[in-house]
PDB file of N, CA and C in Angstrom:
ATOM      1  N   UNK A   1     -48.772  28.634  44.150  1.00  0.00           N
ATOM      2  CA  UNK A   1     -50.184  28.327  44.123  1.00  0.00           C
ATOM      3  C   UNK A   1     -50.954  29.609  43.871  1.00  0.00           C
ATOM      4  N   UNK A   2     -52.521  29.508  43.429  1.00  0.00           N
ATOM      5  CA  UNK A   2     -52.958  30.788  43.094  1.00  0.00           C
ATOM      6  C   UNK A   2     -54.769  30.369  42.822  1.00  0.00           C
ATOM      7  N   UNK A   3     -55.161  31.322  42.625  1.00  0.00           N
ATOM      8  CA  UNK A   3     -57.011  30.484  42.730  1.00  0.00           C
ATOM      9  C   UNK A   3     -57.088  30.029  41.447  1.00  0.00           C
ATOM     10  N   UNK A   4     -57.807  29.394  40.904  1.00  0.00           N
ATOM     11  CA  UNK A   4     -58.431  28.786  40.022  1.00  0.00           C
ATOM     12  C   UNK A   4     -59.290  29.418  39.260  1.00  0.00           C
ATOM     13  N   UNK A   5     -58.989  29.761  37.444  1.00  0.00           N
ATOM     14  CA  UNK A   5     -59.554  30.310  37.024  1.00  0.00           C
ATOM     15  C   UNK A   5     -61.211  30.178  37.090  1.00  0.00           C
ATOM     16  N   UNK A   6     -62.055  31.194  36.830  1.00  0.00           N
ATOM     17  CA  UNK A   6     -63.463  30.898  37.197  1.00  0.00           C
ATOM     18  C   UNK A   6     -64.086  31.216  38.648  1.00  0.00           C
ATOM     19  N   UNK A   7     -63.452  31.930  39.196  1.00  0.00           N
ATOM     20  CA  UNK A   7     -63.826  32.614  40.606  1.00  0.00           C
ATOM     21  C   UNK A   7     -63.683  34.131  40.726  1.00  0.00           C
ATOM     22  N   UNK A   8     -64.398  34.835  41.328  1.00  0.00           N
ATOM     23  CA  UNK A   8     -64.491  36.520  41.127  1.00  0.00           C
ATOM     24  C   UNK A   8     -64.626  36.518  42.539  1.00  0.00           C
ATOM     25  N   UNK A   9     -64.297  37.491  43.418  1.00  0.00           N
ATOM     26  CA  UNK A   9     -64.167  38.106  44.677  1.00  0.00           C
ATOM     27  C   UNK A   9     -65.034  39.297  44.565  1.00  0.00           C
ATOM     28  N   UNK A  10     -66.488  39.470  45.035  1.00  0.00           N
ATOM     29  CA  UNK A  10     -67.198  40.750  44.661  1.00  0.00           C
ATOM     30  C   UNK A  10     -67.891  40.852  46.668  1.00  0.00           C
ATOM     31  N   UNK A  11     -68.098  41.999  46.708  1.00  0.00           N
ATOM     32  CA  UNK A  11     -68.569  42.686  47.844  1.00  0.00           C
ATOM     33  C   UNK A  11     -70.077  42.750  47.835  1.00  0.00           C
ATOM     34  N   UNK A  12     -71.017  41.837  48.056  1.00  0.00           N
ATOM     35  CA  UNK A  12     -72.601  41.755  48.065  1.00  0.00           C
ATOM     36  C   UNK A  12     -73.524  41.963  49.413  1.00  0.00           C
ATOM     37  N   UNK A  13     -73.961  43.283  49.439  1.00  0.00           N
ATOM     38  CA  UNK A  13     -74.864  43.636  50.887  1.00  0.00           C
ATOM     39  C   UNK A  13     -73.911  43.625  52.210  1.00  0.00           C
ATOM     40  N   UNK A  14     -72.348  44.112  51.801  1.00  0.00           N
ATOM     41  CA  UNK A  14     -71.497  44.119  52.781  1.00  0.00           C
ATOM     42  C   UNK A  14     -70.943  43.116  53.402  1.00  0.00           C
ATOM     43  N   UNK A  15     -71.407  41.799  52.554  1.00  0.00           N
ATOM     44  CA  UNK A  15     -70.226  40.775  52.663  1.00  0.00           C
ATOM     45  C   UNK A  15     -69.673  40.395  51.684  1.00  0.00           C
ATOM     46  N   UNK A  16     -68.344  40.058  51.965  1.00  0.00           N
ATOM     47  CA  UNK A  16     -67.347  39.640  50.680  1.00  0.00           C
ATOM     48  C   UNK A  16     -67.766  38.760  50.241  1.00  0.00           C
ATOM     49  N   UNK A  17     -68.095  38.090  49.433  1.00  0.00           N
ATOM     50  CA  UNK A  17     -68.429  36.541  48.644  1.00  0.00           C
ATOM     51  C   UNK A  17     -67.423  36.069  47.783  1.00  0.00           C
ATOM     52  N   UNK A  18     -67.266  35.028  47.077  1.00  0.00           N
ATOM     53  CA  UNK A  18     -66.913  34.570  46.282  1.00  0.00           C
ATOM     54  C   UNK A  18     -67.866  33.846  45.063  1.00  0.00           C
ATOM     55  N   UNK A  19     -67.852  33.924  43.992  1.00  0.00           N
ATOM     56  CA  UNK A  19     -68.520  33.558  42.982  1.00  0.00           C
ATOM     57  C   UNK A  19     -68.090  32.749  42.074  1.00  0.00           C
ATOM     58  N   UNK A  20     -68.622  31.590  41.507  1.00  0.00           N
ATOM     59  CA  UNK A  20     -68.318  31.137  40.632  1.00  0.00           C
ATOM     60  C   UNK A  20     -68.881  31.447  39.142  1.00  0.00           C
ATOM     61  N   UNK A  21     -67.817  31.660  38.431  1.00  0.00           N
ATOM     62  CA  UNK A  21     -68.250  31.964  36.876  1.00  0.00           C
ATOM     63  C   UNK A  21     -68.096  30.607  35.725  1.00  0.00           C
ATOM     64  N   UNK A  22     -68.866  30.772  34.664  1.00  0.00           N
ATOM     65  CA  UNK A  22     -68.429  30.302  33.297  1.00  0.00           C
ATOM     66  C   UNK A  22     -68.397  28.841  33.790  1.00  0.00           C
ATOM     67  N   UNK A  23     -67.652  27.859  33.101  1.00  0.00           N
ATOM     68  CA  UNK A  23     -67.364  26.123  34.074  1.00  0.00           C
ATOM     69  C   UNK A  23     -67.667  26.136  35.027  1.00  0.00           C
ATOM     70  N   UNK A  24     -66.963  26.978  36.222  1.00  0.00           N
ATOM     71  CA  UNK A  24     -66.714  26.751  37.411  1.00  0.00           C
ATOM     72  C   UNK A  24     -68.430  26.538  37.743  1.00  0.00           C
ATOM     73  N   UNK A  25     -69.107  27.395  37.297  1.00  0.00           N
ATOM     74  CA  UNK A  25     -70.612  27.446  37.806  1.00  0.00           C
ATOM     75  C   UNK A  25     -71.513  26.294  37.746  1.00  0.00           C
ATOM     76  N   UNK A  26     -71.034  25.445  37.082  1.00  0.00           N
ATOM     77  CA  UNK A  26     -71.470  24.260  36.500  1.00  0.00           C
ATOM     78  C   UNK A  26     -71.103  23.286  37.715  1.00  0.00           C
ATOM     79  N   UNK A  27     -69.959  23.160  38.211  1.00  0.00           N
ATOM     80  CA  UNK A  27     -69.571  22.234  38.940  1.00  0.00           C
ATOM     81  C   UNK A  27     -69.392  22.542  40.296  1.00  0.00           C
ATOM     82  N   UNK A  28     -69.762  23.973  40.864  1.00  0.00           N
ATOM     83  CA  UNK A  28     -69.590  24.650  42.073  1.00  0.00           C
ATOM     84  C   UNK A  28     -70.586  25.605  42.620  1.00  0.00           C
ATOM     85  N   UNK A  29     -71.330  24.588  43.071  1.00  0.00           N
ATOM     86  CA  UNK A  29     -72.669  25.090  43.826  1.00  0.00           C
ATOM     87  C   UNK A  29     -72.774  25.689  44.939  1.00  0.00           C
ATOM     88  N   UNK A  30     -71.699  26.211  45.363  1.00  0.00           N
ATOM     89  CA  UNK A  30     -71.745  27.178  46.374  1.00  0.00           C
ATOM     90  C   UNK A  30     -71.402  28.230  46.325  1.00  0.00           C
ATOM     91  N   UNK A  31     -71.379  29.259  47.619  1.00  0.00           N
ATOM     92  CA  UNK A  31     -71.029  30.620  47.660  1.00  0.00           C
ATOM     93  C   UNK A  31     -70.725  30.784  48.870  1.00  0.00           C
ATOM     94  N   UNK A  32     -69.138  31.445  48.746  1.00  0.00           N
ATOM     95  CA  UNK A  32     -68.063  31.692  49.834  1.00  0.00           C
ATOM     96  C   UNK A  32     -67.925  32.473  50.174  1.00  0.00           C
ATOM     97  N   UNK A  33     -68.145  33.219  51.234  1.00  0.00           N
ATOM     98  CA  UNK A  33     -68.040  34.065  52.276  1.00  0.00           C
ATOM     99  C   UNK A  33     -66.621  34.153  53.018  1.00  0.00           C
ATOM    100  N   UNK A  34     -66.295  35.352  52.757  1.00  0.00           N
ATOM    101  CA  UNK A  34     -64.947  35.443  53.161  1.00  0.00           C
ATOM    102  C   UNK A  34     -64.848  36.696  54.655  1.00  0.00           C
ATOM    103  N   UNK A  35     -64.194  36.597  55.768  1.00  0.00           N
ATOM    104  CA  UNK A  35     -63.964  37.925  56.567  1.00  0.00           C
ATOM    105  C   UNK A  35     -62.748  38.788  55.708  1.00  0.00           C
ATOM    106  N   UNK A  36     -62.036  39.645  56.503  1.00  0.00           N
ATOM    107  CA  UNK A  36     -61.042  40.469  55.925  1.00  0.00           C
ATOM    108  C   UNK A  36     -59.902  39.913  55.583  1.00  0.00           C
ATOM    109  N   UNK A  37     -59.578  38.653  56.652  1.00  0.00           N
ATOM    110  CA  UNK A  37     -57.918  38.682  56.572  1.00  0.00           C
ATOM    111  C   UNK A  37     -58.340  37.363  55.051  1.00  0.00           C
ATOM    112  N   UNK A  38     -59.288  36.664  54.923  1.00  0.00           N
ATOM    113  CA  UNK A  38     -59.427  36.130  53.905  1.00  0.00           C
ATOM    114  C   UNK A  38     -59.547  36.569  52.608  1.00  0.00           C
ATOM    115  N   UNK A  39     -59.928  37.207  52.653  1.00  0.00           N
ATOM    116  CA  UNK A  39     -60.216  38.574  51.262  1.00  0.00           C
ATOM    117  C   UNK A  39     -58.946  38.676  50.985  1.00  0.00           C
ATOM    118  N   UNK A  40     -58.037  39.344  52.005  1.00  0.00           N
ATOM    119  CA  UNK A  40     -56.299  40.048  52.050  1.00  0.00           C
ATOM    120  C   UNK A  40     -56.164  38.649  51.184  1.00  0.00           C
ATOM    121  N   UNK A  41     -56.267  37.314  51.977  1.00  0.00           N
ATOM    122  CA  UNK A  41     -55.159  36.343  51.555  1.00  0.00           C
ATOM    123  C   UNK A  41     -55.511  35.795  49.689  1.00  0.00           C
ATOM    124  N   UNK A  42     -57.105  35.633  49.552  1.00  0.00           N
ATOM    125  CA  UNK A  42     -57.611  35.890  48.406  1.00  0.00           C
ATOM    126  C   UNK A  42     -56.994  36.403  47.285  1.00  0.00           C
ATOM    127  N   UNK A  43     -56.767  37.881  47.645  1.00  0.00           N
ATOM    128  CA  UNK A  43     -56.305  38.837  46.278  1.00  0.00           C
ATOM    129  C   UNK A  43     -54.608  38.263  46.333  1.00  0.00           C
ATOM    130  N   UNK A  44     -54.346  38.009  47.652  1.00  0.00           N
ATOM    131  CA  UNK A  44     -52.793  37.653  47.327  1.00  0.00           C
ATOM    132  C   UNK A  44     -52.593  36.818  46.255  1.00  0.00           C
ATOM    133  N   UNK A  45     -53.736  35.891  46.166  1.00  0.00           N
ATOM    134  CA  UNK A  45     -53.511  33.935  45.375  1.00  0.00           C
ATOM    135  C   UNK A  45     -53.902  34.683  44.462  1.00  0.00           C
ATOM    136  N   UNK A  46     -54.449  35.638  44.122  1.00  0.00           N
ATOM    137  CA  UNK A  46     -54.298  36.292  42.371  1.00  0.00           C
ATOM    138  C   UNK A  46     -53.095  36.040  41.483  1.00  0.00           C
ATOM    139  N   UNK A  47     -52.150  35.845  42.011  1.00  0.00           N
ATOM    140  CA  UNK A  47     -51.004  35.315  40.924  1.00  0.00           C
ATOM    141  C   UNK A  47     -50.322  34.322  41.881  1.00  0.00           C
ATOM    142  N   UNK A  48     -49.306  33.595  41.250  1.00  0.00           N
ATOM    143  CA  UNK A  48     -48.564  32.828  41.888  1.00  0.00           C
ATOM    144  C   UNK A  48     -47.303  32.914  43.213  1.00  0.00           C
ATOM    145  N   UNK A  49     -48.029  32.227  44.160  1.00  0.00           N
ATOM    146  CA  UNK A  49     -47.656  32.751  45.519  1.00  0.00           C
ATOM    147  C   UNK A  49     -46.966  31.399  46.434  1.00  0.00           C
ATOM    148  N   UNK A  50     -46.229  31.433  47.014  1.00  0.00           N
ATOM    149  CA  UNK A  50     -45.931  30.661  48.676  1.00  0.00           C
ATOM    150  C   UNK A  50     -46.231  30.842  49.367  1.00  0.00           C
ATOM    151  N   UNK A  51     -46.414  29.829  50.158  1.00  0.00           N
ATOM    152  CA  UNK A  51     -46.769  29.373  51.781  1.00  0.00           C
ATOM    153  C   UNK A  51     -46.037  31.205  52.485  1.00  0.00           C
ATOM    154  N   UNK A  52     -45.092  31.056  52.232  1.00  0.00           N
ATOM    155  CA  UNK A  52     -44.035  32.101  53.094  1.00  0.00           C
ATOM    156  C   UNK A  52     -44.292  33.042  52.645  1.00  0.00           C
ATOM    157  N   UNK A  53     -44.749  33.509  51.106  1.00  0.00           N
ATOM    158  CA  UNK A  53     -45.228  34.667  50.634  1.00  0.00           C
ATOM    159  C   UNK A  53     -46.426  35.057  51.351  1.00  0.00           C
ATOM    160  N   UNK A  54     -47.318  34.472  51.506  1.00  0.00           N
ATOM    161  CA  UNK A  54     -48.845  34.985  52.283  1.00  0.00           C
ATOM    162  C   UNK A  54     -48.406  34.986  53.487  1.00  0.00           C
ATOM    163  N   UNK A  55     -47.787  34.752  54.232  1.00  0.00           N
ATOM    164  CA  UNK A  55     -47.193  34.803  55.908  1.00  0.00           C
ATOM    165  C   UNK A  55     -46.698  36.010  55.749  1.00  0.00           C
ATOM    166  N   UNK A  56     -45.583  36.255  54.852  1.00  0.00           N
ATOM    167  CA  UNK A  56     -44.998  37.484  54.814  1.00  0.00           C
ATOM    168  C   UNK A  56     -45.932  38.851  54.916  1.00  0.00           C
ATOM    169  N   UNK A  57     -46.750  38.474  53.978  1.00  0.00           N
ATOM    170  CA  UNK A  57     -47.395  39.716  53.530  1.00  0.00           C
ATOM    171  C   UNK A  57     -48.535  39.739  54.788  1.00  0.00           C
ATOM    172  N   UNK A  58     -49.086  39.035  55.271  1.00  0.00           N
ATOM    173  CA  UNK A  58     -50.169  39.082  56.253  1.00  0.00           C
ATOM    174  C   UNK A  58     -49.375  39.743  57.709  1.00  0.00           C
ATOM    175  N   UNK A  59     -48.222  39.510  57.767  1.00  0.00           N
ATOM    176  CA  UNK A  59     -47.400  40.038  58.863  1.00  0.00           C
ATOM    177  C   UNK A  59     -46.825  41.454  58.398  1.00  0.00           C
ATOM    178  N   UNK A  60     -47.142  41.878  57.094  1.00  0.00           N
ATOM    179  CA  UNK A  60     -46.892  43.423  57.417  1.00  0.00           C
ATOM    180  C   UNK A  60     -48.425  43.998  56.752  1.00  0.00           C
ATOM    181  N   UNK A  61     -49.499  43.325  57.272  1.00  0.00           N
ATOM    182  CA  UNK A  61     -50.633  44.049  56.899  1.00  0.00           C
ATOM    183  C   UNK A  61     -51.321  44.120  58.071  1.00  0.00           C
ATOM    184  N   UNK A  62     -51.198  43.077  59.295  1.00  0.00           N
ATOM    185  CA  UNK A  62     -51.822  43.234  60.320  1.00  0.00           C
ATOM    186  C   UNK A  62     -50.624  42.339  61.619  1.00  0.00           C
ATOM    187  N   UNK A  63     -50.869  43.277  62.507  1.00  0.00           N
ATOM    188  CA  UNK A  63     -50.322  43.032  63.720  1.00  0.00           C
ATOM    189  C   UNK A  63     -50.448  41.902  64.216  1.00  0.00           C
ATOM    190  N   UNK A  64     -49.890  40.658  64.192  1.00  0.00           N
ATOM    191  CA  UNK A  64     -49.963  39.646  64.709  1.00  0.00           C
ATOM    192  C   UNK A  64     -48.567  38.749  64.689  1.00  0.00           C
ATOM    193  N   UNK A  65     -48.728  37.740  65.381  1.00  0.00           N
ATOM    194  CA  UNK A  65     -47.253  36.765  65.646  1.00  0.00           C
ATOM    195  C   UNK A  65     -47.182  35.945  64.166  1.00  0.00           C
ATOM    196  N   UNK A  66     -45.612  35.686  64.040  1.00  0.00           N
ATOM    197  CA  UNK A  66     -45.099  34.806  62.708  1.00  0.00           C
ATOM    198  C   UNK A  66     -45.992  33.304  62.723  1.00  0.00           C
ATOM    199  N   UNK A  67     -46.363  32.793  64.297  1.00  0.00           N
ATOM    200  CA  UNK A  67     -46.782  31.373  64.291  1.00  0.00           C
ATOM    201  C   UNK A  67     -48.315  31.718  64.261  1.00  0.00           C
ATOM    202  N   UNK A  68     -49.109  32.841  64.648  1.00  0.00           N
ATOM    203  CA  UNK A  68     -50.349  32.940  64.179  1.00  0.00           C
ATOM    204  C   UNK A  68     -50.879  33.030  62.425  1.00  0.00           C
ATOM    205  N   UNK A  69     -49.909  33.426  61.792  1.00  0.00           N
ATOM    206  CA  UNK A  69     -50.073  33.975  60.585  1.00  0.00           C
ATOM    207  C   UNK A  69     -49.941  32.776  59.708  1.00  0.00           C
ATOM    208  N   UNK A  70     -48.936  31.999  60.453  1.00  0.00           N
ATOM    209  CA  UNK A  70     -48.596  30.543  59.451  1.00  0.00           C
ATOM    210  C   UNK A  70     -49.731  30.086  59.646  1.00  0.00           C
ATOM    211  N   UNK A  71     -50.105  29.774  60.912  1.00  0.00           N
ATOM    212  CA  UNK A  71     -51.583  28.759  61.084  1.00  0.00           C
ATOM    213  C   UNK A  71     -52.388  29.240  60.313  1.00  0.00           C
ATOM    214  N   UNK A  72     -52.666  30.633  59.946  1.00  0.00           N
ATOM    215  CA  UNK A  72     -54.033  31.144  59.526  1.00  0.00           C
ATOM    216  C   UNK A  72     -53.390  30.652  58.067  1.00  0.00           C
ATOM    217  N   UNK A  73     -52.618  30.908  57.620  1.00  0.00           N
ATOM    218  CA  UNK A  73     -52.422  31.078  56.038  1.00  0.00           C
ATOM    219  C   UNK A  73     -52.777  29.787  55.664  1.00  0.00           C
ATOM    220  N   UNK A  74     -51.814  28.378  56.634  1.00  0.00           N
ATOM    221  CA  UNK A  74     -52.244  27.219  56.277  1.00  0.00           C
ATOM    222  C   UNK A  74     -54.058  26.458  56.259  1.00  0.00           C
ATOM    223  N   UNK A  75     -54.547  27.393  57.409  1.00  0.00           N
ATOM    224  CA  UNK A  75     -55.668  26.873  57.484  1.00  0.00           C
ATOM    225  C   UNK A  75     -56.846  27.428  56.245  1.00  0.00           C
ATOM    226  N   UNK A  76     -56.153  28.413  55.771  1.00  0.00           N
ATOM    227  CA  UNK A  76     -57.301  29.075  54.523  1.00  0.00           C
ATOM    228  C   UNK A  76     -56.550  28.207  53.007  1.00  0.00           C
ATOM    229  N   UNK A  77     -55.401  27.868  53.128  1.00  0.00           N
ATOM    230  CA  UNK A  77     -54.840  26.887  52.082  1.00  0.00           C
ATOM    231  C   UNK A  77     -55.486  25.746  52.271  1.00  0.00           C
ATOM    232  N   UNK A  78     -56.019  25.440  53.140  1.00  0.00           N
ATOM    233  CA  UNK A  78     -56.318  23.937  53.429  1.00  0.00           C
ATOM    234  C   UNK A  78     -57.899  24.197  52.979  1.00  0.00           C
ATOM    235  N   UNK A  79     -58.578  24.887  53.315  1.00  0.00           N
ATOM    236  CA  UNK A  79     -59.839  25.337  52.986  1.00  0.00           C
ATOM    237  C   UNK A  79     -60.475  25.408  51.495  1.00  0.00           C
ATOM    238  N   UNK A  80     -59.194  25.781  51.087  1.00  0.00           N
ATOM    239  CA  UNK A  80     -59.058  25.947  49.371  1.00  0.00           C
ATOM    240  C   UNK A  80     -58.800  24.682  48.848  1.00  0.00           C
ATOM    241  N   UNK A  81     -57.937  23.957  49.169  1.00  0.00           N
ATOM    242  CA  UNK A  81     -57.345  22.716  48.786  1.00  0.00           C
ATOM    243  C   UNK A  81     -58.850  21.947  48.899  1.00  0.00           C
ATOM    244  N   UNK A  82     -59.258  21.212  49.871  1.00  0.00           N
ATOM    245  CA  UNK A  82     -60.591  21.168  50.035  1.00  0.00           C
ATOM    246  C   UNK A  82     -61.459  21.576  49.079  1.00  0.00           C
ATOM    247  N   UNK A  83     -61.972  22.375  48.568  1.00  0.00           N
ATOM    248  CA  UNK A  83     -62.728  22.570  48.179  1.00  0.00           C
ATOM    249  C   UNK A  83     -62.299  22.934  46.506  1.00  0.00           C
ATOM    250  N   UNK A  84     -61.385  22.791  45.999  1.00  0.00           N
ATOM    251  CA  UNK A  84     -60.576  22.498  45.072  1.00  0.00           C
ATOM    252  C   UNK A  84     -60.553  24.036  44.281  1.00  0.00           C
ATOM    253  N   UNK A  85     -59.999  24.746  44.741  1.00  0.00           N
ATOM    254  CA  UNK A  85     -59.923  26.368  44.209  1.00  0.00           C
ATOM    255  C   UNK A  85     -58.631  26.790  44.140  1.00  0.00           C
ATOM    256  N   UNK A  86     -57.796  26.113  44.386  1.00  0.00           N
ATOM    257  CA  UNK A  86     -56.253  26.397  44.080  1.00  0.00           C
ATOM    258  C   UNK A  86     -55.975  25.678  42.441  1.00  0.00           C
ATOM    259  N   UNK A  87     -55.355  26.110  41.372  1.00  0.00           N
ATOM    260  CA  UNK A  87     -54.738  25.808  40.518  1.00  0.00           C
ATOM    261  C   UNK A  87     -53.202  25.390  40.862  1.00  0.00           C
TER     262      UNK A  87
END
């Protein structure tokens, strides 16, 4: 899985956002606000990734348990899924 072309990750007045470009702007009237570990998981879905790949990598970027990291990863997949930003 990986984001959906038509989305940019830019840093505005010191919060992360998300933007929609080109199509996407047309059909996606909002603007996403991301904290850190979302950003991290963000640039990960830049190319094509697993469930176990973003767990992996979130567990050697920040100190936390294997069953916290799954929940978080699933719950920002689910967030995406939702809101239809996964390709």
């Amino acid at each position: 899985m990986k984001v959906k072309n038509g989305f940019v990750l830019r840093e505005v007045v010191g919060e992360i956002v998300v933007l929609p470009t080109g199509e996407a702007a047309a059909s996606f009237n909002s603007l996403i606000t991301l904290n850190e570990t979302g950003k991290f998981l963000w640039e990960k879905l830049a190319v094509d990734v697993s469930e176990d790949e973003l767990v992996s990598a979130l567990l050697q970027e920040y100190e936390v348990s294997e069953e916290i990291a799954r929940q978080d990863v699933r719950n920002f997949i689910n967030i995406m899924r939702e809101n239809d930003l996964l390709a």
